[in-house]
Protein backbone atom coordinates (compact mmCIF):
# COMPACT_ATOMS: atom_id res chain seq x y z
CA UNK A 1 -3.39 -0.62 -8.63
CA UNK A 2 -3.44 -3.16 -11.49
CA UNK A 3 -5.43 -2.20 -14.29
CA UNK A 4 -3.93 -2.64 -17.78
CA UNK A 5 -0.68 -4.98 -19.30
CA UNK A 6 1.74 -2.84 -20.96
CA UNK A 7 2.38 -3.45 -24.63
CA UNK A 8 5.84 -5.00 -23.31
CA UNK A 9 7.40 -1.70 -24.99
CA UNK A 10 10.37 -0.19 -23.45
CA UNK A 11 11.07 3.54 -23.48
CA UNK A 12 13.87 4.38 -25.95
CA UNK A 13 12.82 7.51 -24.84
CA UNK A 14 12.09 11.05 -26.79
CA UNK A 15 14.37 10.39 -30.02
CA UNK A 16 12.71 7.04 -30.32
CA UNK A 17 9.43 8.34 -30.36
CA UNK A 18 7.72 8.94 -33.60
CA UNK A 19 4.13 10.45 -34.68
CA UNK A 20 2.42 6.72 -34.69
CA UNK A 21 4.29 5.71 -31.70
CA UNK A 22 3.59 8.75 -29.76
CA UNK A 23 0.31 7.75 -28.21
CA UNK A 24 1.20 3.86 -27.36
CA UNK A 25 4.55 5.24 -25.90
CA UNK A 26 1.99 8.08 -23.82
CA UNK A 27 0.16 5.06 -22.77
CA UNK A 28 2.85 2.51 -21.24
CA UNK A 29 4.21 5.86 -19.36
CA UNK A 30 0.51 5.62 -17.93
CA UNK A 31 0.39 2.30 -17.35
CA UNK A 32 3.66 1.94 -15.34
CA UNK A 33 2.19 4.97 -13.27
CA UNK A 34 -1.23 3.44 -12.58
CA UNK A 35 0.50 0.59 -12.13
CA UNK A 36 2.52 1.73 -9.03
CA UNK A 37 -0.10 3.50 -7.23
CA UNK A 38 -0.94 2.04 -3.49
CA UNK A 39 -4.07 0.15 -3.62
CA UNK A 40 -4.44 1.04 0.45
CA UNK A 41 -3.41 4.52 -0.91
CA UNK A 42 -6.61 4.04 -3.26
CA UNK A 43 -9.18 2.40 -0.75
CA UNK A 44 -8.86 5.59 1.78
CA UNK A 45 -8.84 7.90 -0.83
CA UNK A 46 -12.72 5.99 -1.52
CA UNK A 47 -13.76 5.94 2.04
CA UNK A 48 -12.90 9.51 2.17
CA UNK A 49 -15.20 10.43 -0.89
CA UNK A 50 -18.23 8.25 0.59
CA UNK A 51 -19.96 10.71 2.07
CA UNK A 52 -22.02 12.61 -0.42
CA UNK A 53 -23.29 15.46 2.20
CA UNK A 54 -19.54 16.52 2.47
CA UNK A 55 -18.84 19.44 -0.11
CA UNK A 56 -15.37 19.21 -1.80
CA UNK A 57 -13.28 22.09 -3.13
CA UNK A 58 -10.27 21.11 -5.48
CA UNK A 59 -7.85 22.90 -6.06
CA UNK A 60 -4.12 22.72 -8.12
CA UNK A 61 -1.89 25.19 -10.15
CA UNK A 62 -1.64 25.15 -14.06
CA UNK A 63 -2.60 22.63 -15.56
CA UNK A 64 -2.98 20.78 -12.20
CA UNK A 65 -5.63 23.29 -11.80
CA UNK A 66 -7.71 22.63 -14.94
CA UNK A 67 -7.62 18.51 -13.75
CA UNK A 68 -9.03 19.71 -10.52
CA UNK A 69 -11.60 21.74 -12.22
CA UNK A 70 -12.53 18.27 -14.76
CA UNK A 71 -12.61 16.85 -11.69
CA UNK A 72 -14.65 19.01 -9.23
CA UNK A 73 -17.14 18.17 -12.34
CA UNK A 74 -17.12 14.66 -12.64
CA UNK A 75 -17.96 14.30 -9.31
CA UNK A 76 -20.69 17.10 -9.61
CA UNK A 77 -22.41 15.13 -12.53
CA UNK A 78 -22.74 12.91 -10.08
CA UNK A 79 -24.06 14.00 -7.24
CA UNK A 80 -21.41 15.46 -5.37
CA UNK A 81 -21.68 19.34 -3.96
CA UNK A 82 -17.93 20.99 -5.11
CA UNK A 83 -16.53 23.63 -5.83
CA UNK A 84 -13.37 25.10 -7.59
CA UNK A 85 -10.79 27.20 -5.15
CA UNK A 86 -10.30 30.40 -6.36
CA UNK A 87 -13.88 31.15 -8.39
CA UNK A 88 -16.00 34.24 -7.57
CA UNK A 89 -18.48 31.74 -6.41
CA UNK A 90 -16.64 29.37 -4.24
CA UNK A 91 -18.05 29.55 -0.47
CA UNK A 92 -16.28 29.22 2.58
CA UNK A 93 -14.47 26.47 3.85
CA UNK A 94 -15.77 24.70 7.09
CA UNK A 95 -14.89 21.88 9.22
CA UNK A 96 -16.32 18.87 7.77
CA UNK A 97 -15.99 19.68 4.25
CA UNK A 98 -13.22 18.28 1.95
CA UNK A 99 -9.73 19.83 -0.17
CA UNK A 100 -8.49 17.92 -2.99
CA UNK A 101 -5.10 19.47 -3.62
CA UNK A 102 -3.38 18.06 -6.84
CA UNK A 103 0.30 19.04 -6.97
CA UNK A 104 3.34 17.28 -8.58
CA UNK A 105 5.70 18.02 -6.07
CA UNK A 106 3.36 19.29 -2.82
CA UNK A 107 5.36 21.59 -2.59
CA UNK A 108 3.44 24.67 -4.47
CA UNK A 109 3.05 27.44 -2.71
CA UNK A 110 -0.43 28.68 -3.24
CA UNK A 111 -1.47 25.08 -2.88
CA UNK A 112 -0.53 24.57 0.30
CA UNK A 113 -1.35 28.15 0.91
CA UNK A 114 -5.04 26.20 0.60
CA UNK A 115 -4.33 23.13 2.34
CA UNK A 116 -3.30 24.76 5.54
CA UNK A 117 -6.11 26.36 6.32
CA UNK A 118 -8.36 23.90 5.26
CA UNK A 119 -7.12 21.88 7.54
CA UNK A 120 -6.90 23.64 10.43
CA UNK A 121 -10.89 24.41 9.99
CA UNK A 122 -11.13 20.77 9.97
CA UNK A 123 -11.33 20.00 6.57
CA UNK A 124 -10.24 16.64 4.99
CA UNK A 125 -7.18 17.49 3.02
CA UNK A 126 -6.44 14.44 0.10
CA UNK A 127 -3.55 15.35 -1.57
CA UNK A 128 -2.52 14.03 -5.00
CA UNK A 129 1.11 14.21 -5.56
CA UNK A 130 4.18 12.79 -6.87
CA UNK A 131 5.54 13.23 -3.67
CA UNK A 132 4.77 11.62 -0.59
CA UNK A 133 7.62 12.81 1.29
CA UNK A 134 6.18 16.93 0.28
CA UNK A 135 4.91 19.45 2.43
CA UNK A 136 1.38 18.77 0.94
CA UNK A 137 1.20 14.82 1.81
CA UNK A 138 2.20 16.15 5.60
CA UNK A 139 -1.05 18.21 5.94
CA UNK A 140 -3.43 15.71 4.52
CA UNK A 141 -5.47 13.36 5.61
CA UNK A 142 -5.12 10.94 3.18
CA UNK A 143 -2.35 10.77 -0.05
CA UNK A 144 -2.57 9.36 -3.34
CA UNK A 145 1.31 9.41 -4.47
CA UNK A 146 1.53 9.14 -8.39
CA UNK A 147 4.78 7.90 -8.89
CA UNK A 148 5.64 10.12 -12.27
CA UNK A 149 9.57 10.33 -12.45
CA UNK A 150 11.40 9.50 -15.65
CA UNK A 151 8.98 10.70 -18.27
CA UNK A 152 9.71 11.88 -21.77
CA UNK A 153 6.93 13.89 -21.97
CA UNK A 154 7.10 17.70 -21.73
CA UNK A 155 7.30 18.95 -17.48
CA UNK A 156 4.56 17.58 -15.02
CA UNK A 157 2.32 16.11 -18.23
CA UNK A 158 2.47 12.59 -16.81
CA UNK A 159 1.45 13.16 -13.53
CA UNK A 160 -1.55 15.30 -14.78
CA UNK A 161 -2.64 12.82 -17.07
CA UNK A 162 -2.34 10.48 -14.50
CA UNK A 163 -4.29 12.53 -11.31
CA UNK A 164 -7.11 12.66 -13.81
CA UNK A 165 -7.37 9.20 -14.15
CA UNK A 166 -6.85 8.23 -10.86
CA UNK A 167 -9.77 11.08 -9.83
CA UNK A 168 -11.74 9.82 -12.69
CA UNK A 169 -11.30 6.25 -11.34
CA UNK A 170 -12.36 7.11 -7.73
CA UNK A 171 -15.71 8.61 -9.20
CA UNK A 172 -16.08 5.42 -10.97
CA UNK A 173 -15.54 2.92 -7.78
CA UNK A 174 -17.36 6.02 -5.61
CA UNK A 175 -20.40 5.26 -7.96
CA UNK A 176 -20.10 1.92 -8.50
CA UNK A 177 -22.93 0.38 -6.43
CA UNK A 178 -25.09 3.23 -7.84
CA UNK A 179 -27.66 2.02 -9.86
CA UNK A 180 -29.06 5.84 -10.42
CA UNK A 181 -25.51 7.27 -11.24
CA UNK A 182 -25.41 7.88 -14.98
CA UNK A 183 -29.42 9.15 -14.89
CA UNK A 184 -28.05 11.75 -12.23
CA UNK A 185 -25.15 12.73 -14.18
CA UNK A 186 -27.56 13.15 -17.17
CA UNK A 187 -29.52 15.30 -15.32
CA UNK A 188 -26.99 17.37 -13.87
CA UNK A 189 -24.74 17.78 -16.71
CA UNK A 190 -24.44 21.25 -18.39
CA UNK A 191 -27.49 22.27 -20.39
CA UNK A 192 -26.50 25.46 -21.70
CA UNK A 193 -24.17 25.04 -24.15
């Protein structure tokens, strides 16, 4: 997925980090990420959210979970009919609809306690995962690997920094052709705040 030239920066890693470093370090981390993810990998992951009708539930542990829930509504705002697994008001799942399952290493369990059964309803199951060898890429449908080893940020931070962007990225090319997108996002966007 080419998208941005790193600053030519190597790591030196955490001791060579400093506070006005910090964020351009954060950012050719991301960039050698984005970088690596499978344009083909990309294109299904599209094709998959084309269909507006579908409802999509998304779902991920810690703060895998709170990118889900950014992302369940970004794609809301525009247009989209989601959900977040595990809210009081989340429906049932039913064959047609959709599961995006974010995990790091697909192998969580209460992740793929979701995914199963999604699937076997026949649900669409795209997992996002730093793993494509996991439990989780095996039950879905489609896989967007984010290739996240190697960071010196704290645990799974670079892979949920980059899921979000990848998700948010999807939305964009999802709405691309849209000419109506950002007046539906406006009018769907929260108004009681």
């Amino acid at each position: 997925m080419a998208i941005l030239k790193t600053s030519g920066r190597s790591a030196a890693g955490a001791a060579g980090v400093t506070v006005e470093s910090a964020p351009l370090h954060i950012l050719d981390e991301l960039v050698g990420v984005l970088s690596k993810v499978c344009d083909r990998q990309i294109s299904e992951a599209a094709q998959l959210l084309e269909d507006r009708r579908r409802r999509w539930f998304l779902c991920g542990q810690g703060r895998s979970g709170l990118v889900a829930a950014m992302a369940a509504m970004r794609l809301m705002h525009v247009g989209f009919i989601t959900y977040v697994v595990g809210e009081a008001t989340t429906p049932a799942v039913v064959g047609g609809d959709g599961l995006v399952a974010i995990s790091a290493t697909g192998e969580t369990p209460l992740t793929l306690h979701f995914a199963r059964p999604a699937q076997g309803l026949g649900g669409s199951v795209l997992a996002v995962t730093g793993r494509a060898d996991s439990t989780l890429a095996n039950i879905a449908e489609t896989v967007l690997e984010l290739p996240t080893s190697g960071s010196d940020q704290f645990g799974g931070t670079l892979f949920e920094q980059s899921a979000l962007l990848v998700l948010d990225a999807l939305v964009l090319t999802t709405t691309a052709g849209d000419a109506q997108a950002h007046t539906v996002m406006r009018t769907r966007h929260a108004n009681l705040q």
